[in-house]
N, C-alpha and C. Protein backbone atom coordinates (compact mmCIF):
# COMPACT_ATOMS: atom_id res chain seq x y z
N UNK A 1 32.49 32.68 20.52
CA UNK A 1 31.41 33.63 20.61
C UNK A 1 31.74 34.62 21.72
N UNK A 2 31.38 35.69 21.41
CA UNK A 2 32.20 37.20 22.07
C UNK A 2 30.78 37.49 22.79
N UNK A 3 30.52 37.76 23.94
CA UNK A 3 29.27 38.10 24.57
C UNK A 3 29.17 39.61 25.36
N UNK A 4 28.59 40.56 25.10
CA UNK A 4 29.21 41.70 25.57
C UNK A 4 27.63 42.25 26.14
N UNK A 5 27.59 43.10 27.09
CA UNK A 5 26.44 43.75 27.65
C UNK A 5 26.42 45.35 26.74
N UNK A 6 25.29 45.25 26.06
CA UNK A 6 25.67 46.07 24.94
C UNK A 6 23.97 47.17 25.06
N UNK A 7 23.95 48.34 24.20
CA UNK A 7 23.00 48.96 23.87
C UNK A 7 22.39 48.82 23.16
N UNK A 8 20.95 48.76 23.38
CA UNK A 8 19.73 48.14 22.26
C UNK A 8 19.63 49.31 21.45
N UNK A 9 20.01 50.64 21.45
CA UNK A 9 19.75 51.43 21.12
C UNK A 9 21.02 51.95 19.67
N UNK A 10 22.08 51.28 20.34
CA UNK A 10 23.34 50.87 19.36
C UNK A 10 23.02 51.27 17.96
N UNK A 11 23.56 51.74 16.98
CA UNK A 11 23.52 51.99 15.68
C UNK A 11 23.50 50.10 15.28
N UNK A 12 24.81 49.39 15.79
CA UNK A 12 25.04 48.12 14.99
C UNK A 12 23.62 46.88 15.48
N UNK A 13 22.70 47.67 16.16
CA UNK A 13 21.18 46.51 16.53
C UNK A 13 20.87 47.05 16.27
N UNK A 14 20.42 48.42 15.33
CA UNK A 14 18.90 48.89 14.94
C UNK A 14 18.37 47.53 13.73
N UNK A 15 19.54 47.23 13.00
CA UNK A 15 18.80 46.28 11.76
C UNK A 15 18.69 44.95 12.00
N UNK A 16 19.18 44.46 13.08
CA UNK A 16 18.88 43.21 13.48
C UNK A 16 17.25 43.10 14.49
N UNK A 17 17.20 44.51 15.31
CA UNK A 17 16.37 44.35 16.12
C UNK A 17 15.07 44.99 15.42
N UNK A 18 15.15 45.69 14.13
CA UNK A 18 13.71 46.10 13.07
C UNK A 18 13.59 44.54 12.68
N UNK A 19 14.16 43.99 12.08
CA UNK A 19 14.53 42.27 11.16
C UNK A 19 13.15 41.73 12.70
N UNK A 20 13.51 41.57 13.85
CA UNK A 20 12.88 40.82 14.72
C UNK A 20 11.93 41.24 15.36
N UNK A 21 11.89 42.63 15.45
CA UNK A 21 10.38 42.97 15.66
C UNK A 21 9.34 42.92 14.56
N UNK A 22 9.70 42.89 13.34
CA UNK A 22 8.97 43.46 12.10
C UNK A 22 8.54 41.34 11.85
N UNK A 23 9.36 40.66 11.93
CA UNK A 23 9.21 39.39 11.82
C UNK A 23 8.16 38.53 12.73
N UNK A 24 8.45 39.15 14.10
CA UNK A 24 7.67 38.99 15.19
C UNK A 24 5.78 39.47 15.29
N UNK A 25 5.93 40.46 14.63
CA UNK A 25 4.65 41.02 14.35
C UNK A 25 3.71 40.69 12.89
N UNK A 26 4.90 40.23 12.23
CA UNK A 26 3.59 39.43 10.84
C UNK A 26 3.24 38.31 11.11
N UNK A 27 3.32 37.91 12.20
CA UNK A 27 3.52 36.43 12.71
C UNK A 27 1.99 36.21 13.54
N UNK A 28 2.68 37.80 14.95
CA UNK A 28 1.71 36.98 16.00
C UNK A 28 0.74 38.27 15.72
N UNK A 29 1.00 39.22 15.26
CA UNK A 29 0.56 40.55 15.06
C UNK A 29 0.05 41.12 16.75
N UNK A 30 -0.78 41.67 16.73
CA UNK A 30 -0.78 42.10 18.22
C UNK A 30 -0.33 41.18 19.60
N UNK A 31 -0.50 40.05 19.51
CA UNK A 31 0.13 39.02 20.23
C UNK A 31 1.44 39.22 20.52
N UNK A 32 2.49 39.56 19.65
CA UNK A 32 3.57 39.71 19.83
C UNK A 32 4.46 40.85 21.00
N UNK A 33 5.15 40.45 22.01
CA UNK A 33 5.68 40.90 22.77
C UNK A 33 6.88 40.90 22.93
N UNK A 34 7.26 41.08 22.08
CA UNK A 34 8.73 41.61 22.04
C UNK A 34 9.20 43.02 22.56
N UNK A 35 9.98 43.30 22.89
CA UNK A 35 10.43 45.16 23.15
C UNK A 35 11.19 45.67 22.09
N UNK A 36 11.07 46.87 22.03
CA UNK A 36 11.48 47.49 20.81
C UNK A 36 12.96 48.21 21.86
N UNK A 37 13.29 48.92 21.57
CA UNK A 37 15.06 49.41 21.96
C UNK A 37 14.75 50.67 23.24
N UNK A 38 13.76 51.00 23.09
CA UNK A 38 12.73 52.11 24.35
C UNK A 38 13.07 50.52 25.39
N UNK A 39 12.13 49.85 25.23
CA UNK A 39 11.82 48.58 25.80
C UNK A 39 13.22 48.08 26.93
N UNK A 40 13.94 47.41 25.68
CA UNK A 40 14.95 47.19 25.94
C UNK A 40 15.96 47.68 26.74
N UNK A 41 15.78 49.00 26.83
CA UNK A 41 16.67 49.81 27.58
C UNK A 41 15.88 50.41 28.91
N UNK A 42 14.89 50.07 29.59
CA UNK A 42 14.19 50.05 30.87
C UNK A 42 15.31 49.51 31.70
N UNK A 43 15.22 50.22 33.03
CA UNK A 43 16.64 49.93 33.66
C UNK A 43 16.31 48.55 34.78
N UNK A 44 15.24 47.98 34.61
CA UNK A 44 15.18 46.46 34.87
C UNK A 44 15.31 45.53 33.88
N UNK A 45 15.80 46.00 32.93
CA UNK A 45 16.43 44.96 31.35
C UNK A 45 18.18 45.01 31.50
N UNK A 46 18.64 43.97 30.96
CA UNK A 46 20.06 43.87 30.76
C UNK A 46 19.92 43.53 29.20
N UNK A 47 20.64 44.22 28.52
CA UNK A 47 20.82 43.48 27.41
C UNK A 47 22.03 43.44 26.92
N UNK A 48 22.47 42.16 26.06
CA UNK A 48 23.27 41.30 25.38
C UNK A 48 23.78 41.28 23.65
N UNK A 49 24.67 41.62 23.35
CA UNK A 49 24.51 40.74 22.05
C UNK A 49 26.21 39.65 21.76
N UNK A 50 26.04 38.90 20.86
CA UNK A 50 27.36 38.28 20.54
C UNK A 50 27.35 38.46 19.16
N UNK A 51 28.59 38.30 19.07
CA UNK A 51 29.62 38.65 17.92
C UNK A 51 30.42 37.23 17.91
N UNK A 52 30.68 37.30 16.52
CA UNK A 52 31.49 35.88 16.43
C UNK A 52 32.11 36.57 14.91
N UNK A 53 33.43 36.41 14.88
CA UNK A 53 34.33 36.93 13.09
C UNK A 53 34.50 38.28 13.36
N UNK A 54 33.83 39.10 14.49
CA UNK A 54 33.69 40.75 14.29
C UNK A 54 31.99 40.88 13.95
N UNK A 55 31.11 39.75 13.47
CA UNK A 55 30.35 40.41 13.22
C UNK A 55 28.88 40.15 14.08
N UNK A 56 27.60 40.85 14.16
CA UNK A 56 26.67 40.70 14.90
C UNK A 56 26.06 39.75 14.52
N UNK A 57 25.93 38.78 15.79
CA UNK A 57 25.67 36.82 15.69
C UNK A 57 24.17 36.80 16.23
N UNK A 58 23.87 37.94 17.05
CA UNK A 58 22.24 37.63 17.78
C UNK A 58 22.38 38.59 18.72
N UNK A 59 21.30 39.05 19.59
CA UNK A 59 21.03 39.16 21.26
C UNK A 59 19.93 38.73 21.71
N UNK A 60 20.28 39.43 23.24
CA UNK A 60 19.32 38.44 23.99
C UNK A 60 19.29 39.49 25.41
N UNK A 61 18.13 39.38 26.55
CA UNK A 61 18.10 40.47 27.65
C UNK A 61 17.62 39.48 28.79
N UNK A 62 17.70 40.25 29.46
CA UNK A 62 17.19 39.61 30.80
C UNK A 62 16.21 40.87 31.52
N UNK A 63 15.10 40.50 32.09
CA UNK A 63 14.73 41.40 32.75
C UNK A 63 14.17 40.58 34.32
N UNK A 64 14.40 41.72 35.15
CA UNK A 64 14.21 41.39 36.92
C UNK A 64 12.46 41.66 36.61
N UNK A 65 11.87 40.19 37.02
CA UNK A 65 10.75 40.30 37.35
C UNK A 65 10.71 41.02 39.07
N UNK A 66 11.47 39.69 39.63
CA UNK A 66 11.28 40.48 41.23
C UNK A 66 12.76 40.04 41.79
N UNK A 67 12.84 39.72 42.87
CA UNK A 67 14.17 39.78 43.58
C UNK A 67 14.28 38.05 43.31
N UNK A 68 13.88 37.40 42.51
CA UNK A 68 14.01 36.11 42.67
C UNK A 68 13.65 35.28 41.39
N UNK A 69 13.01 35.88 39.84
CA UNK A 69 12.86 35.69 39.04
C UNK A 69 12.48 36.67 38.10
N UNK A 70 13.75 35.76 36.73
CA UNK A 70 13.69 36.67 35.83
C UNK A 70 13.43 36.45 34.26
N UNK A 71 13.01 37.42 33.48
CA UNK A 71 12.16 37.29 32.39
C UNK A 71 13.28 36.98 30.94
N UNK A 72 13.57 36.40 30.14
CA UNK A 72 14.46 35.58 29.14
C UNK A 72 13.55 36.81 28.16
N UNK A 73 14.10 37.72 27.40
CA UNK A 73 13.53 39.10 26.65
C UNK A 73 14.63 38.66 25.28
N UNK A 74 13.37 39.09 24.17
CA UNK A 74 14.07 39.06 23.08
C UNK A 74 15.37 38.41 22.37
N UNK A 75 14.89 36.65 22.48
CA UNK A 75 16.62 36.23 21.82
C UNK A 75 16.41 36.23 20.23
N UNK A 76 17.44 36.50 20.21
CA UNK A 76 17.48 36.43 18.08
C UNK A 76 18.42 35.99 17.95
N UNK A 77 19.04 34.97 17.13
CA UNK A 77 20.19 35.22 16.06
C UNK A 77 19.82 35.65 14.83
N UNK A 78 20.61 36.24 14.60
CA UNK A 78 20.93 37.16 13.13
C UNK A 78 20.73 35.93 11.81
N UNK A 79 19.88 36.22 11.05
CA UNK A 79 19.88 35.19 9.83
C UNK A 79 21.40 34.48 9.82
N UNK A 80 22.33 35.17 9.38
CA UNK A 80 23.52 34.64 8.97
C UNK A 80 24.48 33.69 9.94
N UNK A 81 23.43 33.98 11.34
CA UNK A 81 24.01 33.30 12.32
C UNK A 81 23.21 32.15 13.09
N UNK A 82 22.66 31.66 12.04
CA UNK A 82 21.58 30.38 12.09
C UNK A 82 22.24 29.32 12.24
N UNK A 83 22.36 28.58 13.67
CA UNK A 83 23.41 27.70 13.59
C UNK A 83 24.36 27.36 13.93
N UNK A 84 24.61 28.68 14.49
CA UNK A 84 26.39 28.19 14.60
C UNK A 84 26.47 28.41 16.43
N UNK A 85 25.22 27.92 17.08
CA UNK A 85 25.81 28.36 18.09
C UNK A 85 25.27 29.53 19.21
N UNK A 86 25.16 30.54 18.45
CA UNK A 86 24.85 31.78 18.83
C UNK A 86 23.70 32.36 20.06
N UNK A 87 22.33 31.53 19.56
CA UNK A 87 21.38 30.92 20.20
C UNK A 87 21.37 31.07 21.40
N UNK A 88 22.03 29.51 21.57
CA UNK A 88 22.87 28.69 22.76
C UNK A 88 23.82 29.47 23.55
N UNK A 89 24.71 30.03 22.80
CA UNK A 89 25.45 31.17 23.72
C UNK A 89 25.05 32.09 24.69
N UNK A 90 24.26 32.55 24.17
CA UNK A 90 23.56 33.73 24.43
C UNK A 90 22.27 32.99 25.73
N UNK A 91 21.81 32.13 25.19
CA UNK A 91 20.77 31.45 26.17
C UNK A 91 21.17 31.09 27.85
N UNK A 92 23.23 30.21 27.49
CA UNK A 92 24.17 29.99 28.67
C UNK A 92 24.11 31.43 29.45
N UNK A 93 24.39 32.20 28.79
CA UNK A 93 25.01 33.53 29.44
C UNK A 93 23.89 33.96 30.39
N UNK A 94 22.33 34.17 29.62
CA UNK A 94 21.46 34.56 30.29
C UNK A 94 21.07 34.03 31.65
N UNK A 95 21.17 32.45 31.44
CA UNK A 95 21.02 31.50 32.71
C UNK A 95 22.17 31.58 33.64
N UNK A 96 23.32 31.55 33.39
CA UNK A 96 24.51 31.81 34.32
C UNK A 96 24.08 33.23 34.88
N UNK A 97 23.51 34.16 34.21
CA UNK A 97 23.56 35.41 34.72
C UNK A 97 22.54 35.74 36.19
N UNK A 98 21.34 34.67 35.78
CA UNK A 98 20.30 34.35 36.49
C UNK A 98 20.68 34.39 37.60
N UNK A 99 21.91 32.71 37.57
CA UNK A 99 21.92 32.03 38.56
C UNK A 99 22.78 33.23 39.85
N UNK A 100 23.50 33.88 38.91
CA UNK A 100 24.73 34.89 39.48
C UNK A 100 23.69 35.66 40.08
N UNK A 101 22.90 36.37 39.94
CA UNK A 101 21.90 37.46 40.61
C UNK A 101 20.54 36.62 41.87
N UNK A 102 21.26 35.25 41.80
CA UNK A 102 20.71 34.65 42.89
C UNK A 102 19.36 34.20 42.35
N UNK A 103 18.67 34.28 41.27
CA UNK A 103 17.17 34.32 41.14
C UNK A 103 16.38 32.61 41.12
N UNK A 104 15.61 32.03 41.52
CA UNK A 104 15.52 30.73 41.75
C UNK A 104 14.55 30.44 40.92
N UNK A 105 14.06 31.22 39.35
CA UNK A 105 13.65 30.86 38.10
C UNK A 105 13.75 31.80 37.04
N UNK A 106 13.60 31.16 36.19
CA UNK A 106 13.52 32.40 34.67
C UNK A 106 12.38 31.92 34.20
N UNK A 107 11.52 32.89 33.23
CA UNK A 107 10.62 32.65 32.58
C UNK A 107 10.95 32.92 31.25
N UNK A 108 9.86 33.02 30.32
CA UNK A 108 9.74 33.13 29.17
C UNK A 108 8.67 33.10 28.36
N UNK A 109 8.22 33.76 27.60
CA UNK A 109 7.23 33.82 26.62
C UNK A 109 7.63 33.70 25.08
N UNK A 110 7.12 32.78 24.41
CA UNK A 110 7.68 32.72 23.08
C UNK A 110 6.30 32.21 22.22
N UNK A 111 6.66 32.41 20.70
CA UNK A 111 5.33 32.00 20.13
C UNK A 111 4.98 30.86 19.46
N UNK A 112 3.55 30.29 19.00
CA UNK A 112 3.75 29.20 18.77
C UNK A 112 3.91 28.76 17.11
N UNK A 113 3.98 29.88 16.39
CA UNK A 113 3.99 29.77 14.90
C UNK A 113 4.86 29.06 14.74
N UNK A 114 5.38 28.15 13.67
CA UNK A 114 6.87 27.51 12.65
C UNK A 114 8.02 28.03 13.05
N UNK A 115 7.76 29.64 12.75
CA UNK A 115 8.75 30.53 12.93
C UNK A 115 9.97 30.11 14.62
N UNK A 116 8.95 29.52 15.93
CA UNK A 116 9.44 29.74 16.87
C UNK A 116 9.72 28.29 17.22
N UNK A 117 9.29 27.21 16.50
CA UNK A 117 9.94 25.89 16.46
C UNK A 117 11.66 25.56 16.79
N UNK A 118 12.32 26.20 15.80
CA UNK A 118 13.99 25.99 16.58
C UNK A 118 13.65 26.77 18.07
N UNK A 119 13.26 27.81 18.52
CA UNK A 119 13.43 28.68 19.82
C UNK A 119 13.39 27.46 20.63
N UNK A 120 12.12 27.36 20.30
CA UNK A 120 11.19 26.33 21.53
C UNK A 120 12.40 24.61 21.66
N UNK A 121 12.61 24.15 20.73
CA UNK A 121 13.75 23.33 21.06
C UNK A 121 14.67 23.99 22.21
N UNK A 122 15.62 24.84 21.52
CA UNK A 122 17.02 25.16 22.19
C UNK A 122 16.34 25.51 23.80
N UNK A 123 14.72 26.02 24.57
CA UNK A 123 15.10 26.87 25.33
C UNK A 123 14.13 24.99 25.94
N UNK A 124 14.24 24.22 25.77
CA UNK A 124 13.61 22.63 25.95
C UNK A 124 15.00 22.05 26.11
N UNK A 125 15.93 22.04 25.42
CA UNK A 125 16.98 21.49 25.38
C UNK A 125 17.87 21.82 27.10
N UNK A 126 17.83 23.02 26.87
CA UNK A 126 18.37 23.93 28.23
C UNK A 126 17.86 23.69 29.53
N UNK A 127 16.34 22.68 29.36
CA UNK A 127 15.76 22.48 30.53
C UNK A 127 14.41 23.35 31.01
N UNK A 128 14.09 23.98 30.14
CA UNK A 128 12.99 24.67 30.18
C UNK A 128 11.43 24.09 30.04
N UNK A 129 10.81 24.53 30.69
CA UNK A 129 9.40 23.53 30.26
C UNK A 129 8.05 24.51 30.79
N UNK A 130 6.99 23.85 29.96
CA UNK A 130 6.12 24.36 29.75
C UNK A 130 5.41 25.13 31.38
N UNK A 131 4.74 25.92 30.96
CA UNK A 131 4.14 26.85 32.31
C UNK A 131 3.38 27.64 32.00
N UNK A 132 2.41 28.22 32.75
CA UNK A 132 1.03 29.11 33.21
C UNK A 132 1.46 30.59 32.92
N UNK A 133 0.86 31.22 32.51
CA UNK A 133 1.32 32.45 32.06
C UNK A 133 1.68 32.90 33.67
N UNK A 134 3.33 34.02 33.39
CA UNK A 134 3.61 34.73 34.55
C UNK A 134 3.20 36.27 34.11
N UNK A 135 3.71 36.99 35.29
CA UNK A 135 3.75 38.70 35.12
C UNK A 135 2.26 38.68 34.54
N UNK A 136 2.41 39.68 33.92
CA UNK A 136 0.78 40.70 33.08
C UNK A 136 0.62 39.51 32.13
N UNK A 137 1.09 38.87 31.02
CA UNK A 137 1.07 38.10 29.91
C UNK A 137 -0.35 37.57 30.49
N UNK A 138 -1.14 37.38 29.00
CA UNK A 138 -2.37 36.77 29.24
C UNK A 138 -2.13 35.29 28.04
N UNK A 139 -2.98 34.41 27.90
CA UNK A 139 -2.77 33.49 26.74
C UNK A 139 -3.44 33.47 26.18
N UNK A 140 -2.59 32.88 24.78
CA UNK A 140 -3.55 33.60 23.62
C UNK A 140 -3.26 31.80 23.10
N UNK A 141 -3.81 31.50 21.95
CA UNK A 141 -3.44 30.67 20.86
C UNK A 141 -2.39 30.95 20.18
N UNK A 142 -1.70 32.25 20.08
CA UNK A 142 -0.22 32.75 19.63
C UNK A 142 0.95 32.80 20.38
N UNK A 143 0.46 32.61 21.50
CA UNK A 143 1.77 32.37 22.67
C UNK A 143 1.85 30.94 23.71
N UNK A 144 3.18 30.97 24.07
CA UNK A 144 2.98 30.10 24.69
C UNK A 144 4.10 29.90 26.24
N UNK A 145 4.43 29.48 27.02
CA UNK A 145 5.38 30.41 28.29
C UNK A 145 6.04 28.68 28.65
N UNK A 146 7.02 29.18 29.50
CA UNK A 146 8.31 27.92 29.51
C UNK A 146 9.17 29.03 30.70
N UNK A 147 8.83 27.74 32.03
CA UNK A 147 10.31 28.35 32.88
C UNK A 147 11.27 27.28 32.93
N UNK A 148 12.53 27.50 33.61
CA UNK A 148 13.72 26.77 34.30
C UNK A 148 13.68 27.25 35.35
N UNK A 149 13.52 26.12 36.76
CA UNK A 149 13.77 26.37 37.78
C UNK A 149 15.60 26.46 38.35
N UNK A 150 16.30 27.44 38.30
CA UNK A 150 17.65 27.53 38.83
C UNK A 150 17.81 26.99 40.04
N UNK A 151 16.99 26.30 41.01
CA UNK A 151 17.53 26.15 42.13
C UNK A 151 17.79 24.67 42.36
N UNK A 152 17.72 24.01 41.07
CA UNK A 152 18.35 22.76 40.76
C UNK A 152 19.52 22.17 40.06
């Protein structure tokens, strides 16, 4: 898996990142907080995608809440890349990246439909666990929030 700091704005993520906002919103409908590629490209976002064969496997962003924790933004894999990995890649990178910028947690907001069942594993698996809404996020019955403390 090829991990590159890439543009949300990119011709090769407009159809992966319509696929996940458009998916994201029949779901939680206004609930949904995802960023669209405006979003994404705020210069307190990093964003990510991997490639695996040449072709687009998922992304994933990071954004600086403050000098010490940071926000886990938009992971997807790509339908075709259900599986293999990609996820997980992308999830390592974000947390190594964390740890590299010194920050002593990450958060996350994800939802609670079917749809976000594998998410909620892989970002449980990684060590993540349940938590109180951070930042602006309010709670709804459609969302639900998960940090990792890095300073362990």
């Amino acid at each position: 898996m090829d991990i590159r700091q890439d543009d949300p704005r990119a011709p090769h993520v407009a159809e992966l990142l319509a696929y996940h906002l458009e998916e994201l919103r029949s779901v939680m409908g206004e609930h949904a907080q995802a960023l669209d590629a405006s979003g994404l490209s705020a210069p307190d976002v990093t964003f990510w995608t991997a490639w695996q064969d040449g072709a687009l496997a998922g992304f994933g962003a990071l954004k600086q809440l403050d000098a010490t924790h940071g926000e886990v933004k938009s992971m997807r894999a790509a339908p075709t890349a259900r599986r293999t990995g990609a996820g997980r890649a992308l999830l390592s990178h974000i947390i190594a990246e964390g740890r590299n910028r010194g920050y002593a947690r990450l958060s996350l907001e994800t939802g609670t439909a079917p749809l976000h069942v594998p998410a909620v594993a892989l970002y449980r698996s990684a060590g993540f666990v349940s938590c109180e809404p951070f930042a602006d996020y309010q709670a709804s019955p459609h969302n639900q929030f998960m940090s990792l403390e890095l300073s362990r």
